[in-house]
N, C-alpha and C. Protein backbone atom coordinates (compact mmCIF):
# COMPACT_ATOMS: atom_id res chain seq x y z
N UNK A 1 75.82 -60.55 32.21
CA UNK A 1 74.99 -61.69 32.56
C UNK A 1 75.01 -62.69 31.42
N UNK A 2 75.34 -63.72 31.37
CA UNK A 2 75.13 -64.95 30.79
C UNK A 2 73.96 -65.19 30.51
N UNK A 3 73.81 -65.81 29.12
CA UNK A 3 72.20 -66.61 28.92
C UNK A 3 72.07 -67.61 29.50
N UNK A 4 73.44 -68.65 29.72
CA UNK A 4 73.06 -69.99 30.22
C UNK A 4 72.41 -69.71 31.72
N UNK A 5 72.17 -68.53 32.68
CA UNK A 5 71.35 -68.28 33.38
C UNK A 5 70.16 -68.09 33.03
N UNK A 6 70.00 -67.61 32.08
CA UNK A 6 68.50 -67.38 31.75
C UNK A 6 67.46 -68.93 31.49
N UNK A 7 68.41 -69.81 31.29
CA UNK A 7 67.92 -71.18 31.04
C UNK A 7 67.42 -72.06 31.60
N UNK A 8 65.87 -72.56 32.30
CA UNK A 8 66.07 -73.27 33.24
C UNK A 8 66.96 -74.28 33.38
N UNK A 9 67.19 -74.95 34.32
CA UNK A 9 68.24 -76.34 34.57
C UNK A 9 68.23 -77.35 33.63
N UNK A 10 66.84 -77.62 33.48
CA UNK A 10 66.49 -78.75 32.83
C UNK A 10 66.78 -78.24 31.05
N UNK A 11 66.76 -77.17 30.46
CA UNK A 11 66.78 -77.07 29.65
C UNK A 11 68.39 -76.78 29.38
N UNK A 12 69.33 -76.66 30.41
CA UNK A 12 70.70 -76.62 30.25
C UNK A 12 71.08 -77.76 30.29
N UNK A 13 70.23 -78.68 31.28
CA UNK A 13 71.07 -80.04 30.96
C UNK A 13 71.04 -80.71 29.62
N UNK A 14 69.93 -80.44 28.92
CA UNK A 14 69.34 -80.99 27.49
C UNK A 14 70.30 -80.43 26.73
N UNK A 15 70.90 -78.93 26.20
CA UNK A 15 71.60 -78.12 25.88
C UNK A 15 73.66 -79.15 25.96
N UNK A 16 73.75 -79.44 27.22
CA UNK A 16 74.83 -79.81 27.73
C UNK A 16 74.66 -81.41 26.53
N UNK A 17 73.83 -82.00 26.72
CA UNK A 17 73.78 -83.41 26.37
C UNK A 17 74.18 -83.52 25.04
N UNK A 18 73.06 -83.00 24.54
CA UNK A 18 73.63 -82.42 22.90
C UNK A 18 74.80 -81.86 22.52
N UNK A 19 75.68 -81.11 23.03
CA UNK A 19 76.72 -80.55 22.74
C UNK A 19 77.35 -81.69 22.65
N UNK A 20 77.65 -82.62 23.99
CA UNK A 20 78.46 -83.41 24.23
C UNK A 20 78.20 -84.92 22.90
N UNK A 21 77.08 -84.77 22.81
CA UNK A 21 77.01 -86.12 21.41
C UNK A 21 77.70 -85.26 20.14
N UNK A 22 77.15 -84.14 19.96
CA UNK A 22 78.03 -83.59 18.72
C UNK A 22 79.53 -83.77 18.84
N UNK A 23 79.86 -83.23 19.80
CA UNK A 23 81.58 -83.74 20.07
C UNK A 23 81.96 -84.72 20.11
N UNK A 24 80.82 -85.77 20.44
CA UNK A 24 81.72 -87.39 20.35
C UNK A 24 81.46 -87.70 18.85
N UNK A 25 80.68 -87.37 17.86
CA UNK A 25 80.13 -87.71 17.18
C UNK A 25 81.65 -87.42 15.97
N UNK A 26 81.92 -86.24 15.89
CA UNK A 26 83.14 -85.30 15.78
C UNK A 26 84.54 -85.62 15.89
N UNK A 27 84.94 -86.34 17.04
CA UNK A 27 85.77 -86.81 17.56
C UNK A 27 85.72 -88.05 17.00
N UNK A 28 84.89 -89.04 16.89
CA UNK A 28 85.23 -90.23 16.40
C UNK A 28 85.10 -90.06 14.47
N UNK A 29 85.16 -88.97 13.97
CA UNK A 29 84.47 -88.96 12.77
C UNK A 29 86.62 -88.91 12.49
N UNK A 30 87.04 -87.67 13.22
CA UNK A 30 87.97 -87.26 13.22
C UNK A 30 89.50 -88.79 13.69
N UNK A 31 88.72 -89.47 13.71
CA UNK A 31 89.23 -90.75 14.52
C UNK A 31 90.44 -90.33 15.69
N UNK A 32 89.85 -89.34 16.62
CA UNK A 32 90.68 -88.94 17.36
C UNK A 32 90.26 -89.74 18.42
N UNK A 33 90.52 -89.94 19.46
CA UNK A 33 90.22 -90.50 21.32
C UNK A 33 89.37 -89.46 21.96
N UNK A 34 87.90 -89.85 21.78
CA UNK A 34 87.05 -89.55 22.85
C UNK A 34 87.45 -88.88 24.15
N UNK A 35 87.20 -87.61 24.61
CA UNK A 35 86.97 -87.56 25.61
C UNK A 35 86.12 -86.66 26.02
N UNK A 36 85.42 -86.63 27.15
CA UNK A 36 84.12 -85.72 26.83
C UNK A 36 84.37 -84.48 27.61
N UNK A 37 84.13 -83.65 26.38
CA UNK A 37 84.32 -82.01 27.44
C UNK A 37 84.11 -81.53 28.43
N UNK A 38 85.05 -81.28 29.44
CA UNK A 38 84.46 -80.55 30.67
C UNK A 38 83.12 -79.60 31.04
N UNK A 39 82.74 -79.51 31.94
CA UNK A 39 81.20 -78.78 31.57
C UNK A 39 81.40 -77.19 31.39
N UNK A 40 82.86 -76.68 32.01
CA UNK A 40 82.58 -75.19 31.57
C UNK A 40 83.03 -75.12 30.40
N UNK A 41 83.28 -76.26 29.85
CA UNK A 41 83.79 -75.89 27.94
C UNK A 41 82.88 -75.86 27.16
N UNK A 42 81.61 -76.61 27.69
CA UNK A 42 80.11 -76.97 26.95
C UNK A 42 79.18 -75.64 27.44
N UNK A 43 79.54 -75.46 28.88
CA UNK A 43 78.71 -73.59 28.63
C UNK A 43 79.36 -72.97 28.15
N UNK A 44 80.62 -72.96 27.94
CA UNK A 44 81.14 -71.76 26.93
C UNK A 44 80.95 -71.68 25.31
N UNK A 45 80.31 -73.22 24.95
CA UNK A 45 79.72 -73.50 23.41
C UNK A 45 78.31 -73.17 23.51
N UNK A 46 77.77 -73.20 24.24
CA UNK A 46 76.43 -73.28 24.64
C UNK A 46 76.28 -71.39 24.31
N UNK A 47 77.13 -70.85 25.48
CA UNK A 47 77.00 -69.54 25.84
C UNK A 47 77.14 -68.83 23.62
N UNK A 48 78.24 -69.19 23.03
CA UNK A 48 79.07 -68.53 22.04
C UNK A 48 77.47 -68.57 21.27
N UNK A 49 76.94 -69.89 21.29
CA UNK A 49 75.59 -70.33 20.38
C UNK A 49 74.33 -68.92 20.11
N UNK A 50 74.24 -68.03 21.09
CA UNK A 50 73.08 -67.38 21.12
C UNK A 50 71.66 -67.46 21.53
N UNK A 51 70.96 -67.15 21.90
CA UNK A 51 69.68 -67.57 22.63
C UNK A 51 69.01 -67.99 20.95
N UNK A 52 68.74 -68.12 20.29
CA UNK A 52 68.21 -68.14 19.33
C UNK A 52 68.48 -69.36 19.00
N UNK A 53 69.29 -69.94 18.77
CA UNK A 53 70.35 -70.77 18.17
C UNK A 53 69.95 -72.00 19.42
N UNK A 54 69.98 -71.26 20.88
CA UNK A 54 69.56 -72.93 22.36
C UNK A 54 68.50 -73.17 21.44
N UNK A 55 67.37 -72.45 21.36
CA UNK A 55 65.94 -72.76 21.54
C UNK A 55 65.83 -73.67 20.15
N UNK A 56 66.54 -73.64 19.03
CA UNK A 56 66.27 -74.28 18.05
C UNK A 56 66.82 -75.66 18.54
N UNK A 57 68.32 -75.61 18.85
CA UNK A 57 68.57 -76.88 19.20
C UNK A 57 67.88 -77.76 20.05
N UNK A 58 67.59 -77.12 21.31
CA UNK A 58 66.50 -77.71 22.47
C UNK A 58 65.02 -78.49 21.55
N UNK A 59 64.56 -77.65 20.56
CA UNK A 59 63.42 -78.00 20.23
C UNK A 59 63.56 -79.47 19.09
N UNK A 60 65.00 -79.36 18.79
CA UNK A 60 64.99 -80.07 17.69
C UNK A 60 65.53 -81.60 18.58
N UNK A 61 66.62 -81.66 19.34
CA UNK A 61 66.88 -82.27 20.18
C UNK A 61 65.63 -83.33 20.51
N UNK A 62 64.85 -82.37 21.45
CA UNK A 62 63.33 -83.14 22.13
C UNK A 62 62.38 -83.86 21.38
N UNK A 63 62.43 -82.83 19.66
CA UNK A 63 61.38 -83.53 18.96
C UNK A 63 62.20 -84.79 17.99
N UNK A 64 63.53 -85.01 17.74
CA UNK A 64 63.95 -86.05 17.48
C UNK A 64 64.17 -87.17 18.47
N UNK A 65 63.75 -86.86 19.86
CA UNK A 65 63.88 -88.06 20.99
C UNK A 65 65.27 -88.15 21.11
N UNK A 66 66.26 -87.20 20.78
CA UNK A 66 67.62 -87.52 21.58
C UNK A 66 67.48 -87.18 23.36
N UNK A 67 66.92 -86.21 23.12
CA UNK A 67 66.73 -85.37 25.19
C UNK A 67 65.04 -86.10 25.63
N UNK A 68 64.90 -85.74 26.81
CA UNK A 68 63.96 -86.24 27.41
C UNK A 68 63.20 -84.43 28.07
């Protein structure tokens, strides 16, 4: 069983959002061409992360006003 099940929706989409700014963030640092990861590549970063590891990001995410 996967954690990204254990996650409600809303807190996977927040999870997904973030991943995807770190990678653009990454990608342009790298001055490579943008393109934004498919979504089973972002649950499979999501998934590698650990439950420990969502909940920090989620919290840090929300309380810096990047997620809603």
């Amino acid at each position: 069983m996967s954690f990204c099940s254990d996650l409600r929706f809303e807190d996977l989409q927040r999870l997904r959002k973030v991943c995807q700014r770190v990678h653009k963030v990454h990608m342009n640092r790298a001055s490579k061409k943008y393109e934004p990861l498919p979504l089973h590549e972002v649950d499979k970063w999501i998934e590698s992360m650990g439950p420990r590891i969502r909940e920090q990001r989620i919290k840090i995410a929300v309380d810096k006003g990047v997620v809603s």
